[in-house]
PDB file of N, CA and C in Angstrom:
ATOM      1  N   UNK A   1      -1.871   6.062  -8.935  1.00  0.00           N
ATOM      2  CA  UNK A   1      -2.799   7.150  -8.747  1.00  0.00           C
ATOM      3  C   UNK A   1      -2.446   7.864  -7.449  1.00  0.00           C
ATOM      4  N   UNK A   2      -2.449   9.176  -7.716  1.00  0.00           N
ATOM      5  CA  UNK A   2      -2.248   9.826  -6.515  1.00  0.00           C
ATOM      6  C   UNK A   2      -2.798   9.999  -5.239  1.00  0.00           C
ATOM      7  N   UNK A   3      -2.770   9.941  -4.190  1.00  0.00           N
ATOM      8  CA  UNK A   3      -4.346  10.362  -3.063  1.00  0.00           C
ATOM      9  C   UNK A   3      -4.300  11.880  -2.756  1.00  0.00           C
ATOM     10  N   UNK A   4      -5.591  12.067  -2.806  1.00  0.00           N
ATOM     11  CA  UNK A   4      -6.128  13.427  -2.339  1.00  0.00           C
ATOM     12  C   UNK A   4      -5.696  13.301  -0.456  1.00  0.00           C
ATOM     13  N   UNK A   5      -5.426  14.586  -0.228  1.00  0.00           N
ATOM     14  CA  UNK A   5      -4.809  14.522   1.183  1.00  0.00           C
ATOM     15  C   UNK A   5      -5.935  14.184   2.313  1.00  0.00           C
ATOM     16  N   UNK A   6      -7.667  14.172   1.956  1.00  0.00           N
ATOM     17  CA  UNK A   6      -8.326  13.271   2.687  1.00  0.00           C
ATOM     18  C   UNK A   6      -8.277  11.962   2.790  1.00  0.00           C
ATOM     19  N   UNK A   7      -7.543  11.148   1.623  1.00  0.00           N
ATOM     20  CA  UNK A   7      -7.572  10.107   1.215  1.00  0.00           C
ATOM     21  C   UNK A   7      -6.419   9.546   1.963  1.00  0.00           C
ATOM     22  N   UNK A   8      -5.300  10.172   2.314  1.00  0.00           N
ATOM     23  CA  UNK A   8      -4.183  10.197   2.917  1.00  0.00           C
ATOM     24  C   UNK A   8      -4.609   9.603   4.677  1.00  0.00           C
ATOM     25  N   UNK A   9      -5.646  10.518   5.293  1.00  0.00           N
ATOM     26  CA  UNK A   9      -5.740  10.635   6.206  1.00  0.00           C
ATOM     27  C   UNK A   9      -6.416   9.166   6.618  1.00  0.00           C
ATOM     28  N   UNK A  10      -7.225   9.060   5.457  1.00  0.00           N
ATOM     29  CA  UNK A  10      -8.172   7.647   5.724  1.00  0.00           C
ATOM     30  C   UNK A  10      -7.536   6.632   5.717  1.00  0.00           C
ATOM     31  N   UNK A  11      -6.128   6.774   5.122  1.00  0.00           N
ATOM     32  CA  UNK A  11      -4.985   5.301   5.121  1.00  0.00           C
ATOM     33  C   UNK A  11      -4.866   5.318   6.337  1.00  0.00           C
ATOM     34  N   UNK A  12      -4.208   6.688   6.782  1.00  0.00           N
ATOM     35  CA  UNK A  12      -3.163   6.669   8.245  1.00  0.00           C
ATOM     36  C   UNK A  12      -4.356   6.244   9.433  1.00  0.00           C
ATOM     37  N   UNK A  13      -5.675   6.458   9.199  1.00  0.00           N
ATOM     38  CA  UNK A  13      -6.528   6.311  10.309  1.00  0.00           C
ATOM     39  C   UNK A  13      -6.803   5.055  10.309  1.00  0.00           C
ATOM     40  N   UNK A  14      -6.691   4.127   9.373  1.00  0.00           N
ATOM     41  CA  UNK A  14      -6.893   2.421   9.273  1.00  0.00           C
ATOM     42  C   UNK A  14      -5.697   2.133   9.567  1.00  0.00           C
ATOM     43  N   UNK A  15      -4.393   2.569   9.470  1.00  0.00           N
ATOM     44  CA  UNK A  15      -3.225   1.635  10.001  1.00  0.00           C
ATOM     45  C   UNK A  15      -3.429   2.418  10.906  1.00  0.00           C
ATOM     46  N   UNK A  16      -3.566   2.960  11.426  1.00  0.00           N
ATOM     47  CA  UNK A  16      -3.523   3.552  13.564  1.00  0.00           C
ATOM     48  C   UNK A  16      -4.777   2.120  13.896  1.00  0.00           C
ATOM     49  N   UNK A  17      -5.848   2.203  13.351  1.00  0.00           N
ATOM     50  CA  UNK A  17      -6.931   1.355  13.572  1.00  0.00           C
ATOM     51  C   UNK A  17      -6.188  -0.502  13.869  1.00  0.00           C
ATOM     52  N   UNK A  18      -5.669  -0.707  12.393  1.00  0.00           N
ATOM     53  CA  UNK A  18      -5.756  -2.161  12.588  1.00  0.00           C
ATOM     54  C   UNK A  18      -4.215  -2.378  12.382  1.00  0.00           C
ATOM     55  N   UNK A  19      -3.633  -1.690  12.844  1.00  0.00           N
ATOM     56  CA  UNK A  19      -1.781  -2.232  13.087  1.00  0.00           C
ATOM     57  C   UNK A  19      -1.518  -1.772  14.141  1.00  0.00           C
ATOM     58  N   UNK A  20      -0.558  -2.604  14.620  1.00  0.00           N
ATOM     59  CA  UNK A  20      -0.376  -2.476  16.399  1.00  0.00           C
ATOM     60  C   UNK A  20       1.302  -2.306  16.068  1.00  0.00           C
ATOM     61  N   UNK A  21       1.864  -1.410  16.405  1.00  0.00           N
ATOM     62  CA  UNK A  21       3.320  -1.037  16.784  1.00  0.00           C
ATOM     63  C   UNK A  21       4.036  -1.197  15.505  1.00  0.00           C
ATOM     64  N   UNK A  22       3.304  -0.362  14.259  1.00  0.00           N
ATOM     65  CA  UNK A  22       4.151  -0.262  13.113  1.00  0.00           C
ATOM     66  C   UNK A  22       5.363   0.261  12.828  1.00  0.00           C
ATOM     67  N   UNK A  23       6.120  -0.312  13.188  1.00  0.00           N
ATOM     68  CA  UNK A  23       7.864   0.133  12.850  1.00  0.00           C
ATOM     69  C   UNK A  23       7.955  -0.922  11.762  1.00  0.00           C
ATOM     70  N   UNK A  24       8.905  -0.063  10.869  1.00  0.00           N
ATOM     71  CA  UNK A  24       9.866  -1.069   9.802  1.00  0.00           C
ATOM     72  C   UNK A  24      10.574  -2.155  10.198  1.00  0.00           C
ATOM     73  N   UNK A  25      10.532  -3.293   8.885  1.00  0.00           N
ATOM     74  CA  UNK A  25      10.971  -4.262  10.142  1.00  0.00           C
ATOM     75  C   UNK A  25      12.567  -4.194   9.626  1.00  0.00           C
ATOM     76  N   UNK A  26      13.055  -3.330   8.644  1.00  0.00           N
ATOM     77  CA  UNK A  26      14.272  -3.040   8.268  1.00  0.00           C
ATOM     78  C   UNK A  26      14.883  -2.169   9.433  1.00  0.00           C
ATOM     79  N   UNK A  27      14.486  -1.102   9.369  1.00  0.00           N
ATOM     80  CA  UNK A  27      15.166   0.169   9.936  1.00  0.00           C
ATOM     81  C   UNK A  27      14.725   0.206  11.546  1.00  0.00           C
ATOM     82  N   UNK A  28      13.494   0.043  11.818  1.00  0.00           N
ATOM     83  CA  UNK A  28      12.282  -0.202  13.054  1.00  0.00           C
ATOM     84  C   UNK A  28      12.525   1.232  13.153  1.00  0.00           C
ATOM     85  N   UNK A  29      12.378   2.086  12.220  1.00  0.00           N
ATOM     86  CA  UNK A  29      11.785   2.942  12.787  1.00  0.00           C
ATOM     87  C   UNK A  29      10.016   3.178  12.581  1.00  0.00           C
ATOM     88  N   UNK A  30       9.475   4.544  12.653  1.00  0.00           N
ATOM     89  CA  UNK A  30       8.183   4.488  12.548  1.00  0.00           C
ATOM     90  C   UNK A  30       7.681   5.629  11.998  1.00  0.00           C
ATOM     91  N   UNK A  31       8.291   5.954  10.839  1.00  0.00           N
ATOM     92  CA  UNK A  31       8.358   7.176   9.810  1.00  0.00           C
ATOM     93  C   UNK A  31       7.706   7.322   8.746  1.00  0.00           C
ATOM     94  N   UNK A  32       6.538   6.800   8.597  1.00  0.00           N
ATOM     95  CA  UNK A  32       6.021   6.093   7.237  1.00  0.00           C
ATOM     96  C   UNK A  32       4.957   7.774   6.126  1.00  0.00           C
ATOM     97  N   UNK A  33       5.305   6.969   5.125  1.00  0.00           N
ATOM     98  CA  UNK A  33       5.089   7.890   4.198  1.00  0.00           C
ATOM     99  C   UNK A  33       3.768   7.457   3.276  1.00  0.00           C
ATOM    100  N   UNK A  34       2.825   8.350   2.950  1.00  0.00           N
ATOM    101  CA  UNK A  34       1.828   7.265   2.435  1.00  0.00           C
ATOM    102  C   UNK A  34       2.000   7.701   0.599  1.00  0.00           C
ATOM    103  N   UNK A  35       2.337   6.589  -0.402  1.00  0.00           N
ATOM    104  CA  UNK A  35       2.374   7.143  -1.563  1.00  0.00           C
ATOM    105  C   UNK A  35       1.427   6.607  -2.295  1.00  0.00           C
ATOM    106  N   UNK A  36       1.514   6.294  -3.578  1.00  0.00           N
ATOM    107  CA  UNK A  36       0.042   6.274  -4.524  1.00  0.00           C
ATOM    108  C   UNK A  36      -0.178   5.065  -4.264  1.00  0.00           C
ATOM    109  N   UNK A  37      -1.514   4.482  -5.448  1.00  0.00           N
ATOM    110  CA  UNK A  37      -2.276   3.897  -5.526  1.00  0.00           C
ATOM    111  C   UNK A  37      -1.829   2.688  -6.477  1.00  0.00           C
ATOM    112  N   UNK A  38      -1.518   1.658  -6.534  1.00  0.00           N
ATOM    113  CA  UNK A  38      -0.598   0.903  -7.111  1.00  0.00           C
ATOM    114  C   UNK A  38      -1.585   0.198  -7.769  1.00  0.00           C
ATOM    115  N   UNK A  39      -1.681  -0.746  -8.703  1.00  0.00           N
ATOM    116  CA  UNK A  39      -2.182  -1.813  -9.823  1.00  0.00           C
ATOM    117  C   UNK A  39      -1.494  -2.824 -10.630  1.00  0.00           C
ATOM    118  N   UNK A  40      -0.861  -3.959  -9.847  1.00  0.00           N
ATOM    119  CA  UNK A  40       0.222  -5.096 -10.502  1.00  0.00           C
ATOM    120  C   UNK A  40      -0.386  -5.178 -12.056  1.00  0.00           C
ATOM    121  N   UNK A  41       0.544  -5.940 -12.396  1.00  0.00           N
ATOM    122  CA  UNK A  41      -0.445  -6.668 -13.882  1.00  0.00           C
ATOM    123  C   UNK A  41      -0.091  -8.280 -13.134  1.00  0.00           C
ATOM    124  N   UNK A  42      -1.581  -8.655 -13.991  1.00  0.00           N
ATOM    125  CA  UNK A  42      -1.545 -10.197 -13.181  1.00  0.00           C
ATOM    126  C   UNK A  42      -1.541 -11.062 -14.746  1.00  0.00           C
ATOM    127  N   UNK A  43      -0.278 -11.802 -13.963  1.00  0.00           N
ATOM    128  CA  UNK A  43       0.158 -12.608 -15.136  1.00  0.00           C
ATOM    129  C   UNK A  43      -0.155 -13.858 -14.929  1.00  0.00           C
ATOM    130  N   UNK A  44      -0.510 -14.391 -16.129  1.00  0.00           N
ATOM    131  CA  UNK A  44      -1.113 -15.781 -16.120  1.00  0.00           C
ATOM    132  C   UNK A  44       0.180 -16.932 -16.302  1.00  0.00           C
ATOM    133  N   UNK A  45      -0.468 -18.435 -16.046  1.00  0.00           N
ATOM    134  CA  UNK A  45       0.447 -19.365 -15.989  1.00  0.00           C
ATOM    135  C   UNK A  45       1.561 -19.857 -16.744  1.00  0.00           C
ATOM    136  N   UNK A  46       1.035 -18.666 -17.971  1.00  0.00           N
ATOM    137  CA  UNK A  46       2.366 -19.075 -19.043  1.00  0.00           C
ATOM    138  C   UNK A  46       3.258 -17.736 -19.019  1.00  0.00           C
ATOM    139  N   UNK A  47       3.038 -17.273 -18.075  1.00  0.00           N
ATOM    140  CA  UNK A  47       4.016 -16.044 -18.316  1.00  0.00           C
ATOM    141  C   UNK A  47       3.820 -14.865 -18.781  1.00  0.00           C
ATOM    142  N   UNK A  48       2.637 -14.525 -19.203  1.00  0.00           N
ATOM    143  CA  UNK A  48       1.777 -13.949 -20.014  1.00  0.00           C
ATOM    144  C   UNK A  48       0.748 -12.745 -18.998  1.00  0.00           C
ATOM    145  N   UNK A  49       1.197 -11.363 -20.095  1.00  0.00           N
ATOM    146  CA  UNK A  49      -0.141 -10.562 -18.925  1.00  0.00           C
ATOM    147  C   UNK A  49      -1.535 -10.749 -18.971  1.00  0.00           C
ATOM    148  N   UNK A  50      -1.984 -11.157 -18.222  1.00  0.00           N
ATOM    149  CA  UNK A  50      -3.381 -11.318 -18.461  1.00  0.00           C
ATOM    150  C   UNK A  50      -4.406 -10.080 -18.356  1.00  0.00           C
ATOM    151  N   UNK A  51      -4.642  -9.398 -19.487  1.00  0.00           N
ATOM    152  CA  UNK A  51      -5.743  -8.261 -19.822  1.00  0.00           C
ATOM    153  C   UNK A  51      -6.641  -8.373 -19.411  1.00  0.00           C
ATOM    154  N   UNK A  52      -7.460  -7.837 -18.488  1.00  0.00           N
ATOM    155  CA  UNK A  52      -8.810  -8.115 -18.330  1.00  0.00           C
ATOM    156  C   UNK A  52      -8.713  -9.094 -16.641  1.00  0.00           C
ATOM    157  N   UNK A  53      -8.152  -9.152 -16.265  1.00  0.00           N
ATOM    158  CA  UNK A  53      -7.766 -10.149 -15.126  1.00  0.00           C
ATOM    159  C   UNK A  53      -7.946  -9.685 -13.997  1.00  0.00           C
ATOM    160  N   UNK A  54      -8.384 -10.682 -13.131  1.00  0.00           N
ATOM    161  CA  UNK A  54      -8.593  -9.745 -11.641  1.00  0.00           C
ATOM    162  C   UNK A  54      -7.355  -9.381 -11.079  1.00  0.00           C
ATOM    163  N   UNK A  55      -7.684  -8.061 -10.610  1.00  0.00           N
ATOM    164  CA  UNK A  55      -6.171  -7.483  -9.461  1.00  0.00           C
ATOM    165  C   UNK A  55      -6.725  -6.482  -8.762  1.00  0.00           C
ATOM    166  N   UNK A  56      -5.633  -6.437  -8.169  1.00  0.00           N
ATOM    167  CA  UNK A  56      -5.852  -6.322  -6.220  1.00  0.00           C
ATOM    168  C   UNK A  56      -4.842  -4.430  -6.297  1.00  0.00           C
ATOM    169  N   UNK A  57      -5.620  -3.548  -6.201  1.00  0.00           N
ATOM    170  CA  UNK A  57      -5.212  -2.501  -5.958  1.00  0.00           C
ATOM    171  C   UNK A  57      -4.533  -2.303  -4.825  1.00  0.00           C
ATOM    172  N   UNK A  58      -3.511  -1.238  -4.601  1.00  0.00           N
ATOM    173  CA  UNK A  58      -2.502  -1.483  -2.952  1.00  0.00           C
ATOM    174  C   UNK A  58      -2.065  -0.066  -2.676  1.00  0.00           C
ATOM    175  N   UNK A  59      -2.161   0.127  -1.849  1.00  0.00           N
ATOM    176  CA  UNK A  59      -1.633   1.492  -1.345  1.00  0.00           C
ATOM    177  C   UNK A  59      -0.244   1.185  -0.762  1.00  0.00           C
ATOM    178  N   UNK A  60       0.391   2.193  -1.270  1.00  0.00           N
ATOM    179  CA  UNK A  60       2.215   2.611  -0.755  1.00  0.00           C
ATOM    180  C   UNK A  60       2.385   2.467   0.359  1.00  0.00           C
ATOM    181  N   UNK A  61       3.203   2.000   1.314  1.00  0.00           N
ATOM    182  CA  UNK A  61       3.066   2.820   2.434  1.00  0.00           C
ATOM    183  C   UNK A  61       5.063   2.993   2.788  1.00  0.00           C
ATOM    184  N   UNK A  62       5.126   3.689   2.413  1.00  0.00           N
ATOM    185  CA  UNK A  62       7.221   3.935   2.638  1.00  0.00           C
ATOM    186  C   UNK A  62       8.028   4.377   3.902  1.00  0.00           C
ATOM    187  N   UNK A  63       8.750   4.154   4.211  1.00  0.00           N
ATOM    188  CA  UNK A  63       9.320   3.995   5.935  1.00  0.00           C
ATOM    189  C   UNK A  63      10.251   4.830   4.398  1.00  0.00           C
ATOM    190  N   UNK A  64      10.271   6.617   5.733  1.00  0.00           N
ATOM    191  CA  UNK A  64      10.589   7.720   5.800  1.00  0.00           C
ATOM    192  C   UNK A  64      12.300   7.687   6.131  1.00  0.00           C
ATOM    193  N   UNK A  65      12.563   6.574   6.775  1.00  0.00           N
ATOM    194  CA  UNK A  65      14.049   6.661   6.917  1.00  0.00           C
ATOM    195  C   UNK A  65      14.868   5.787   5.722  1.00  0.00           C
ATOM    196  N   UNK A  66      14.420   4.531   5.624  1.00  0.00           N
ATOM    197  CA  UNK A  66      15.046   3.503   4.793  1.00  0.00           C
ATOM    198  C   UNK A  66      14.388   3.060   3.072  1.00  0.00           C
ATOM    199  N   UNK A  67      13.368   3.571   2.989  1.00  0.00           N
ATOM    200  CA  UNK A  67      12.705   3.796   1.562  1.00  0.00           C
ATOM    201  C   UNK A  67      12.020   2.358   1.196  1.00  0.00           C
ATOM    202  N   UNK A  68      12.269   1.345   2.606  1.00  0.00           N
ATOM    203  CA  UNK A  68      11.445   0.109   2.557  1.00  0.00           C
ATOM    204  C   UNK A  68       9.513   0.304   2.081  1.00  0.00           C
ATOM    205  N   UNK A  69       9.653  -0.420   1.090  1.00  0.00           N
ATOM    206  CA  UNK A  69       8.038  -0.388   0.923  1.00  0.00           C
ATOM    207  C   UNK A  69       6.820  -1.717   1.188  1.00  0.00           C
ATOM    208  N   UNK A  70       6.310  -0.907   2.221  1.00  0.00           N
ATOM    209  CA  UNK A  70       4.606  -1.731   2.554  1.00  0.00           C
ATOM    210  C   UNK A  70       4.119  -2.030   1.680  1.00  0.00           C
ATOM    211  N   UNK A  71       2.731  -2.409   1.183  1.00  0.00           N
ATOM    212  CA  UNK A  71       1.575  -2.891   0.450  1.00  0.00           C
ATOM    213  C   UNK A  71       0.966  -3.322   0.964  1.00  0.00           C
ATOM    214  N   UNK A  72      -0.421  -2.508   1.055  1.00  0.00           N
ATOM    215  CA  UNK A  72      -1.938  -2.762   1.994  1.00  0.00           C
ATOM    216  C   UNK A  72      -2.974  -2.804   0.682  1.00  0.00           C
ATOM    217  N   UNK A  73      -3.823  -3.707   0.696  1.00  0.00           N
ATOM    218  CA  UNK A  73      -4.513  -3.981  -0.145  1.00  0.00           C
ATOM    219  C   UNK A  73      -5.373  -2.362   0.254  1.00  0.00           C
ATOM    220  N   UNK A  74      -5.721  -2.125  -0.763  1.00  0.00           N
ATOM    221  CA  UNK A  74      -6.741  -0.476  -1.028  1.00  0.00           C
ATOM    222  C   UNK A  74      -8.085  -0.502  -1.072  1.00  0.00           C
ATOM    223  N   UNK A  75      -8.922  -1.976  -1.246  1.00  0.00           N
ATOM    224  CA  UNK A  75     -10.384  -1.577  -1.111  1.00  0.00           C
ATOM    225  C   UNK A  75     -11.050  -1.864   0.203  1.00  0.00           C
ATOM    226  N   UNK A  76     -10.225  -2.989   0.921  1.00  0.00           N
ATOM    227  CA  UNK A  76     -10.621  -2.613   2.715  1.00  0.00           C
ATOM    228  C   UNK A  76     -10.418  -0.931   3.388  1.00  0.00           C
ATOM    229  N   UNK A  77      -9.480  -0.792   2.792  1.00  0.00           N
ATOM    230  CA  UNK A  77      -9.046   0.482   3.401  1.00  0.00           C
ATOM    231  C   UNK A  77      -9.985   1.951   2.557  1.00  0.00           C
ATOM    232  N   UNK A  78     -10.051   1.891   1.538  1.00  0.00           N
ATOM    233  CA  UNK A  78     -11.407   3.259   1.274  1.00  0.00           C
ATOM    234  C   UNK A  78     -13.299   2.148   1.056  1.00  0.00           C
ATOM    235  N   UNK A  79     -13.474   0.762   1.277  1.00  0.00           N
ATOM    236  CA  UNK A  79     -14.341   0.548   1.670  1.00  0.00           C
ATOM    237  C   UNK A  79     -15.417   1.360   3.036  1.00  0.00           C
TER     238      UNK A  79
END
């Protein structure tokens, strides 16, 4: 899912908030890009997708130089 560019702002204002000296730990730089709204499928013990299953929504977050990708869980962050 895409974010609306307020929605954007509310990521970047929680990682300024609760990350201290975010550089990549690939590239170290500090270029980050914020992209959509992600939803794993959660697969059960046999290998199997489990429909109906709890999962953990995640916001993008992509280092602008090296295309390394973050994952911040998404309901602390628009809570």
């Amino acid at each position: 899912m895409a974010l609306k560019q307020e929605q954007v702002a509310q990521v970047r204002n929680w990682l300024d908030q609760h990350v201290a000296d975010f550089r990549c730990t690939v590239c170290r730089t500090n270029d980050w890009q914020i992209g959509e709204i992600i939803a794993p499928s959660v697969i059960d013990e046999r290998g199997h997708d489990n429909v109906g299953g709890q999962i953990a929504p995640m916001v993008q977050v992509i280092c602008g130089n090296c295309a390394r990708v973050e994952l911040f869980a998404a309901i602390p962050i628009f809570s």
